[in-house]
Protein backbone atom coordinates (compact mmCIF):
# COMPACT_ATOMS: atom_id res chain seq x y z
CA UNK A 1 159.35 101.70 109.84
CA UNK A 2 158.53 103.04 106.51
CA UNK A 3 156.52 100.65 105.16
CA UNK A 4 154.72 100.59 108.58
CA UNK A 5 153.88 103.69 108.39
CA UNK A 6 152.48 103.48 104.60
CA UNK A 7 150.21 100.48 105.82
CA UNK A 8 148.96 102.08 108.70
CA UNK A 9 148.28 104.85 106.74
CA UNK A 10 146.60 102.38 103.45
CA UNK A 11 144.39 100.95 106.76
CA UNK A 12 143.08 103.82 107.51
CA UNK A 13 142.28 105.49 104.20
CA UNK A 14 140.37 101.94 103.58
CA UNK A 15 138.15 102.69 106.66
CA UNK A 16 137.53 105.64 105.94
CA UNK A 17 136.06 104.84 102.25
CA UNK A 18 134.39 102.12 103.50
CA UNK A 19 132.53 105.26 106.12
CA UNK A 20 131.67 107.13 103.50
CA UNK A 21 130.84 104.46 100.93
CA UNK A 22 128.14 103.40 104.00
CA UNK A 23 127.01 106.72 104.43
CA UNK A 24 126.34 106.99 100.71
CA UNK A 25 124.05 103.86 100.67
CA UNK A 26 122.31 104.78 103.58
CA UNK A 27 120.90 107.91 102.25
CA UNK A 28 120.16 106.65 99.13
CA UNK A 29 118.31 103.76 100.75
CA UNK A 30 116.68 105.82 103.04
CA UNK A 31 112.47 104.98 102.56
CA UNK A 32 110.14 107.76 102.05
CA UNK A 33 107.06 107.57 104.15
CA UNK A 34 103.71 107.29 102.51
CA UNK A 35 100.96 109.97 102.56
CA UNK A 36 98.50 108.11 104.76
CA UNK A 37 102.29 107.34 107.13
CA UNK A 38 102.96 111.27 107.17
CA UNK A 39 99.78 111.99 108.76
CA UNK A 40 99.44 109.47 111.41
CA UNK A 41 102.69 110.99 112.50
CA UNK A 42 100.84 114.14 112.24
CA UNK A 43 98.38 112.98 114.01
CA UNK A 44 99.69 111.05 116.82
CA UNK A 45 102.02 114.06 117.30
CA UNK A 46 99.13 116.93 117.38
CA UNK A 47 96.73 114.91 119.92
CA UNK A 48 99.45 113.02 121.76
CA UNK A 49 98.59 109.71 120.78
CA UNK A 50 94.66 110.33 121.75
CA UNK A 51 93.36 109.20 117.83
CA UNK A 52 92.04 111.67 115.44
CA UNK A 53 91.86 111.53 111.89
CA UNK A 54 92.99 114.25 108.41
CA UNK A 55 89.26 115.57 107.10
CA UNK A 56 90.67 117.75 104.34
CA UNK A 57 93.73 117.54 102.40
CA UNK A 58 96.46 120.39 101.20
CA UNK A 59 94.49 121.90 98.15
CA UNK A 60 91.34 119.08 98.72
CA UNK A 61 88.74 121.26 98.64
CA UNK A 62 85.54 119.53 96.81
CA UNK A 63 82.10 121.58 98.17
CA UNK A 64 84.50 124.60 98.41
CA UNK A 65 85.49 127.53 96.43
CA UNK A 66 88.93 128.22 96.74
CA UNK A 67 92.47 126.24 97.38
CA UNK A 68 93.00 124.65 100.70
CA UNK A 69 96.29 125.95 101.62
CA UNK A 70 96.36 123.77 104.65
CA UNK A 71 95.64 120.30 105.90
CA UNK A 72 92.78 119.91 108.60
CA UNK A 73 93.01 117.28 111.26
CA UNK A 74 90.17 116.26 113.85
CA UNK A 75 89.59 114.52 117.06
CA UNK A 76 87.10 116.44 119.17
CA UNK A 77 86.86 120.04 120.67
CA UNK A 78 87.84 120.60 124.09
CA UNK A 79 90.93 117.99 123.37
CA UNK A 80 94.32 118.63 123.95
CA UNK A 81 96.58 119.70 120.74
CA UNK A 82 100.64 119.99 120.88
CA UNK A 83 102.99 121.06 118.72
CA UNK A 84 103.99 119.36 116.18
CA UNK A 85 107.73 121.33 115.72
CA UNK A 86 110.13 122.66 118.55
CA UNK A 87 109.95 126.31 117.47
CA UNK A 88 109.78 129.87 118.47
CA UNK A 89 106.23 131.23 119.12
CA UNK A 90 105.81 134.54 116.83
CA UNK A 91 101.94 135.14 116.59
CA UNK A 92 99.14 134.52 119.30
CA UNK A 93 95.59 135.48 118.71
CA UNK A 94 93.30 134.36 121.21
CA UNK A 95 89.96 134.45 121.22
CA UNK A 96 86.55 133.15 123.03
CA UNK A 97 84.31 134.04 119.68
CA UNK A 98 83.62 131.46 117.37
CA UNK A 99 83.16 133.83 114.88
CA UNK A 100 86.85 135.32 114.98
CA UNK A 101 89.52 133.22 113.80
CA UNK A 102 92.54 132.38 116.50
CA UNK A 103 95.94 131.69 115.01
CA UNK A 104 98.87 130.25 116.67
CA UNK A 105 102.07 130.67 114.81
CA UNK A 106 105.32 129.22 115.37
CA UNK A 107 108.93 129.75 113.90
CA UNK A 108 111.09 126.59 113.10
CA UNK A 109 114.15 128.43 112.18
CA UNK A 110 116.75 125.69 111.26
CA UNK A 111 114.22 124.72 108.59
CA UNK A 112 112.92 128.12 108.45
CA UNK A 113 109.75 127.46 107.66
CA UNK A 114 106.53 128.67 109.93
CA UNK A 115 103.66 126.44 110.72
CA UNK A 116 100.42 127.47 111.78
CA UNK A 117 97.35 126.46 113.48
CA UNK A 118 94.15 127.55 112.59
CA UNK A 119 90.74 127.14 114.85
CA UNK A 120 92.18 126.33 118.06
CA UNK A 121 90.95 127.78 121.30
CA UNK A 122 92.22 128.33 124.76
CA UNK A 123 95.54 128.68 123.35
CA UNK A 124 98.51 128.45 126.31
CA UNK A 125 101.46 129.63 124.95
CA UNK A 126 102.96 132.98 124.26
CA UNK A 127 104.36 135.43 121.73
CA UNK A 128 108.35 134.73 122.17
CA UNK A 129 107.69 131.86 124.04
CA UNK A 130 110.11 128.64 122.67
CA UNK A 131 107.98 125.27 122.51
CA UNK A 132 109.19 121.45 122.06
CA UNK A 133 108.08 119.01 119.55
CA UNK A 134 105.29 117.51 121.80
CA UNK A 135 104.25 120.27 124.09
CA UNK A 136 100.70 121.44 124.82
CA UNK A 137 99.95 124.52 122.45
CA UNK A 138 96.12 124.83 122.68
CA UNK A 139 92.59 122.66 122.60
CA UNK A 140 90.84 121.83 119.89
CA UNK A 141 88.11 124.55 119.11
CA UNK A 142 85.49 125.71 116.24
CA UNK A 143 87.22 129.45 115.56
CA UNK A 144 85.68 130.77 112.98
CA UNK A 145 84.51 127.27 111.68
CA UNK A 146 81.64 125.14 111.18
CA UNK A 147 82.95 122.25 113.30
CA UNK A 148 85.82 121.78 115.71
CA UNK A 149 89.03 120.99 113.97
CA UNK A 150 92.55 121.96 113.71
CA UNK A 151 94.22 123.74 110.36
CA UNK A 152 97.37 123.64 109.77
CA UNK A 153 99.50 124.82 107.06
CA UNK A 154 103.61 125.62 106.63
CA UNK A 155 104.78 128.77 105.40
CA UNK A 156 108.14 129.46 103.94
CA UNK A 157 110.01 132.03 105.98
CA UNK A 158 109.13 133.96 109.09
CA UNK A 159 105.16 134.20 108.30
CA UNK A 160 102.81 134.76 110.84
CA UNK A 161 99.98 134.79 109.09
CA UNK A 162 98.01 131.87 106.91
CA UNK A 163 97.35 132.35 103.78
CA UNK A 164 93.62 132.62 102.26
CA UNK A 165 92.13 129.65 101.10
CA UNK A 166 88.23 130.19 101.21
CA UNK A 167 87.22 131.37 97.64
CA UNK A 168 91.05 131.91 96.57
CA UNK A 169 92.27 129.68 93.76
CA UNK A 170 95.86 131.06 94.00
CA UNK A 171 97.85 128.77 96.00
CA UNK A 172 100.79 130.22 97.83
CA UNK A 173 101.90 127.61 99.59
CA UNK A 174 103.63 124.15 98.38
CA UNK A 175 102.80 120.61 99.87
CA UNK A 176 103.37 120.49 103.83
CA UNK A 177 103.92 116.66 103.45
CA UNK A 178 108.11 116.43 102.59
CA UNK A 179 108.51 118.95 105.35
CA UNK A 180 106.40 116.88 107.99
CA UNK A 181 108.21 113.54 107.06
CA UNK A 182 111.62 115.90 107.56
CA UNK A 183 110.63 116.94 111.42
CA UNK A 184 108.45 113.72 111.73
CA UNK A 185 110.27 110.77 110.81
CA UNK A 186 112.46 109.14 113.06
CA UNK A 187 112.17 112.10 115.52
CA UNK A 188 114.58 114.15 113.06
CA UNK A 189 115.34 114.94 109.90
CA UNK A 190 115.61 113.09 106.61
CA UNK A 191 118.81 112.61 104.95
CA UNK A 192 118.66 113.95 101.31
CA UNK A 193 117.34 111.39 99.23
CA UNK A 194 118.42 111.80 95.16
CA UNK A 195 115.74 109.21 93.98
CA UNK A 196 112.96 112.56 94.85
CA UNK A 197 112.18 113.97 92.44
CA UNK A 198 109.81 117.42 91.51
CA UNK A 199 106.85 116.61 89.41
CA UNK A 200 107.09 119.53 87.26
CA UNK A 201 110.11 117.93 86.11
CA UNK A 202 109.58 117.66 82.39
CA UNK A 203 110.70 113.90 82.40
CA UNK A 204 107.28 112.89 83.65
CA UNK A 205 105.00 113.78 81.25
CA UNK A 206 102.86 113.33 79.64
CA UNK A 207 100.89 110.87 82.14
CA UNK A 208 98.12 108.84 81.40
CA UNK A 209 95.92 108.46 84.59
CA UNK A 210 92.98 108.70 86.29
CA UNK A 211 91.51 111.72 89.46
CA UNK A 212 91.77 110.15 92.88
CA UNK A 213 88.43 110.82 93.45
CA UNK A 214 86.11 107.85 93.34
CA UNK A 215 82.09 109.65 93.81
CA UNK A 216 82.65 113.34 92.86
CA UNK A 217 83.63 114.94 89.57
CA UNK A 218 86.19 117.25 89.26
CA UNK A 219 86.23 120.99 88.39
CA UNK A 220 88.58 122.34 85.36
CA UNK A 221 89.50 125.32 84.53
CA UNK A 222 90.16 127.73 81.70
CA UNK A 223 93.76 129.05 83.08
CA UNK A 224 96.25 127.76 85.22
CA UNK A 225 95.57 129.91 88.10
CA UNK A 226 91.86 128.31 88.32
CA UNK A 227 90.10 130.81 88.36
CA UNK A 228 87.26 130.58 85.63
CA UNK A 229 85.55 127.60 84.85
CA UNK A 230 85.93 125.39 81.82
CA UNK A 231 84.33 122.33 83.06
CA UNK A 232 84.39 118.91 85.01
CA UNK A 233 86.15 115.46 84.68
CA UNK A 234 83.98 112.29 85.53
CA UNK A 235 85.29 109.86 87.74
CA UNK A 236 85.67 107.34 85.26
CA UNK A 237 87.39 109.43 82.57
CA UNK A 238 90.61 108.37 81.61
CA UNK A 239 92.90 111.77 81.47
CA UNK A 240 96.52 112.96 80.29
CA UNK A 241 98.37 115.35 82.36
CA UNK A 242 100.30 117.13 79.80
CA UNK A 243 102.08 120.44 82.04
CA UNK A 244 102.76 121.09 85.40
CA UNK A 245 103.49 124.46 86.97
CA UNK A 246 104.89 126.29 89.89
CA UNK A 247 101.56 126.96 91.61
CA UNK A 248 101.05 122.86 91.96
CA UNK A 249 98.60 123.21 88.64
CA UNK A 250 98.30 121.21 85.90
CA UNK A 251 96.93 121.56 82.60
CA UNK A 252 95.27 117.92 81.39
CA UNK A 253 93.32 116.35 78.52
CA UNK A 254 90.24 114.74 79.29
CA UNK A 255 86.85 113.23 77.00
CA UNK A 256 84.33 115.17 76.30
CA UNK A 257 81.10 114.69 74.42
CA UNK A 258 82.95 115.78 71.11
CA UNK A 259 86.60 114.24 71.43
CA UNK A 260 88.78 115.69 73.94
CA UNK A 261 89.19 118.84 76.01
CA UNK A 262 92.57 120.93 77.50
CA UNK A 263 91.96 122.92 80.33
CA UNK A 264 93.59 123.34 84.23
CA UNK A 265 93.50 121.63 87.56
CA UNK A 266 95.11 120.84 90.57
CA UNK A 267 97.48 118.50 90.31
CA UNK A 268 96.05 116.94 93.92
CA UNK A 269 93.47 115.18 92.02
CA UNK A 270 94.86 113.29 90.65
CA UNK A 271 98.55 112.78 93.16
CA UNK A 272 99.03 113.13 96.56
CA UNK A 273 102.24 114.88 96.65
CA UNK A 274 104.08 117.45 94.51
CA UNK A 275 107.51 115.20 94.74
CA UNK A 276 107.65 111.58 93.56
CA UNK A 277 109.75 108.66 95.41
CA UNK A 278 111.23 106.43 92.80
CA UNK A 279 111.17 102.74 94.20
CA UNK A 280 112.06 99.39 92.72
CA UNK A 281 109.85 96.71 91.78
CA UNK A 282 111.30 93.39 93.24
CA UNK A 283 109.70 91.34 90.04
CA UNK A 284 107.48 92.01 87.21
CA UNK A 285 104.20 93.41 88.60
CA UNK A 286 100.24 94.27 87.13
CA UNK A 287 99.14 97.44 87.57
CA UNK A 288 95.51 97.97 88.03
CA UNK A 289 93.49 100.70 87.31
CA UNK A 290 92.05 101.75 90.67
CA UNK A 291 93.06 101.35 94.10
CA UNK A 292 89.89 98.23 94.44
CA UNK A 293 92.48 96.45 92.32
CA UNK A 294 90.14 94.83 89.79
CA UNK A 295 90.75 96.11 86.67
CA UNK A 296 94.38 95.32 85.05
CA UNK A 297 95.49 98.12 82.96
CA UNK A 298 99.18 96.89 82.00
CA UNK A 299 102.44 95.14 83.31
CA UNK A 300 105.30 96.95 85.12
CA UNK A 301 108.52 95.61 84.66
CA UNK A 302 111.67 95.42 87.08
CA UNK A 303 113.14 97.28 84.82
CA UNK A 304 111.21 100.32 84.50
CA UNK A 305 111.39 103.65 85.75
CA UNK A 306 108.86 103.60 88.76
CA UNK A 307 107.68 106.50 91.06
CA UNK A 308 105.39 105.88 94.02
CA UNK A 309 102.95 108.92 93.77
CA UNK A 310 100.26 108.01 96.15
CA UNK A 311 98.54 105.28 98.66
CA UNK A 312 95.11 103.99 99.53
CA UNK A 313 93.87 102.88 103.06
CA UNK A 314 94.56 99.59 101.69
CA UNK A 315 98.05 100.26 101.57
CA UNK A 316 97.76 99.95 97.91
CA UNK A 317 100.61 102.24 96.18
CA UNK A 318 99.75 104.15 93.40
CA UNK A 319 102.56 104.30 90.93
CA UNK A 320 104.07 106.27 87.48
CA UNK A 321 105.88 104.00 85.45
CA UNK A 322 107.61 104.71 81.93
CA UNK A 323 105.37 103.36 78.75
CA UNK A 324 105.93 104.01 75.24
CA UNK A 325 105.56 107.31 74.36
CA UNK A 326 105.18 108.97 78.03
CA UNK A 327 103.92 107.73 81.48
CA UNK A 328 101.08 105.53 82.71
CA UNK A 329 99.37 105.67 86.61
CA UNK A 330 98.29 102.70 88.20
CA UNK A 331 98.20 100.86 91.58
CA UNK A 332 99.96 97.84 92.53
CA UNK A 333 100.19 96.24 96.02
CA UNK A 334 102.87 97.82 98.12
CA UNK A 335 104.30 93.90 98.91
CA UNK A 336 105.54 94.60 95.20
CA UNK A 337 107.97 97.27 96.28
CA UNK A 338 112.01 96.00 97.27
């Protein structure tokens, strides 16, 4: 009876590792969404399914003074826009001006995080009202804007208000995109994944790469907060992030006419997120030097240390993998990835 009992018990202790041991690979298996995947959830989630498209991105300002704190989405005014969170409603200003702003905010307190929606008209909710992921909020309107589109930004906290982005260049708020992927994906949240990591880590640096711009130049600056101007890198120029801070800055080296110049930008010039996915290469791959694909710039090998940073429309990935000395950026095709 004994020894029954001591085999039952051996049984059961084996199941339960074997649980948790499937648990554990799960999560760490678990795929991070692309940028360009993020959004169409965001999108298809804001107009219902209706199309629309992302017009600027978080801190993608370019004819702009300032730091866009948000991300703007568009399909046309008059349509329908939802929620994209289930979430307590704790700001409503209405208006029928286009020249006064409206602002919807609402609460998501088991994240607690606030997002907010910018430009809308007609809102049809109400302060203290609860909403579902889904539900009509408001139609898409031109508050306090030069063309009908919908802002919106996440706050940490309890914040009813947005933050100033229009000729601001201090950035309060950090990348919406982990946080939409967390309510987004799957219709819940994402297990915690240890292969993210921050890119102010000081592992990843310094990293040779190029802005993700392909027809403008980009501004520098002469201090980390970007505030005074120091200059502008071409899109061709071949740069070295060499510090990353708090504020999603970055201070890089670019060419000049005379050598090489330090100053600051935003790190969104040149990345599309402020966290890095590492993924696995399922053979040796080339890396190219733009997402077009046409110029080889090196070899990454199944053994190196890879982070997926950014996509194209394509579907193109662009990658940091480990090089002598530092990092490299580059794109390979996302059919390379396990």
């Amino acid at each position: 009876m004994v020894r029954n009992k001591t085999s039952i018990l051996r049984y059961i202790s084996f199941i339960m590792i074997m649980c948790i041991a499937a648990l554990g690979f799960s999560t760490v298996e678990s795929k991070a969404l692309s940028h360009s995947e993020i959004n169409s959830l965001v999108i298809k989630t804001l107009y219902n399914g209706q199309g629309g498209k992302m017009t600027c991105d978080f801190d993608g300002y370019k004819n702009t003074k300032g730091r866009h704190e948000g991300v703007d989405y568009k399909l046309k005014e008059g349509k329908n826009v939802h929620s994209i969170i289930s979430g307590k409603v704790i700001r409503v200003t209405n208006t029928s001006s286009n020249s006064k702003l409206s602002t919807l905010a609402i609460y998501d307190a088991s994240n607690d995080k606030t997002v907010i929606y910018l430009h809308t008209k007609n809102i049809c909710v109400k302060n203290g009202q609860n909403v579902k992921k889904g539900q009509k909020v408001a139609q898409e309107g031109n508050r306090a804007a030069g063309s009908a589109h919908t802002h919106i930004e996440v706050r940490e906290g309890k914040t009813p208000s947005a933050a100033k982005s229009v000729n601001d260049y201090n950035l309060e708020n950090q990348s919406p995109y982990s946080y939409f992927e967390k309510v987004l994906k799957g219709g819940g949240s994402v297990p915690s994944n240890s292969s993210k990591k921050y890119l102010s880590h000081n592992e990843f640096k310094p990293i040779t790469t190029y802005t993700k711009t392909t027809s403008q130049r980009v501004n520098t600056y002469k201090d980390k907060n970007l505030k005074h101007y120091s200059g502008q890198i071409f899109v061709n120029d071949q740069c070295k992030i060499l510090e990353f801070y708090s504020n999603n800055s970055c201070k890089v080296s670019y060419p000049v006419s005379k050598g090489y110049k330090t100053a600051y930008t935003s790190l969104y010039r040149f990345f599309d997120y402020n966290t890095i996915t590492r993924v696995y290469l399922k053979s040796n791959t080339a890396v190219y030097e733009k997402s077009d694909m046409k110029k080889k710039i090196g070899t990454s090998y199944a053994s190196d240390t890879v982070y997926m940073v950014g996509t194209s429309k394509t579907k193109n990935v662009k990658i940091v993998y480990n090089i002598s000395g530092g990092y490299k950026a580059g794109w390979i095709s996302s059919s390379k990835i396990k």
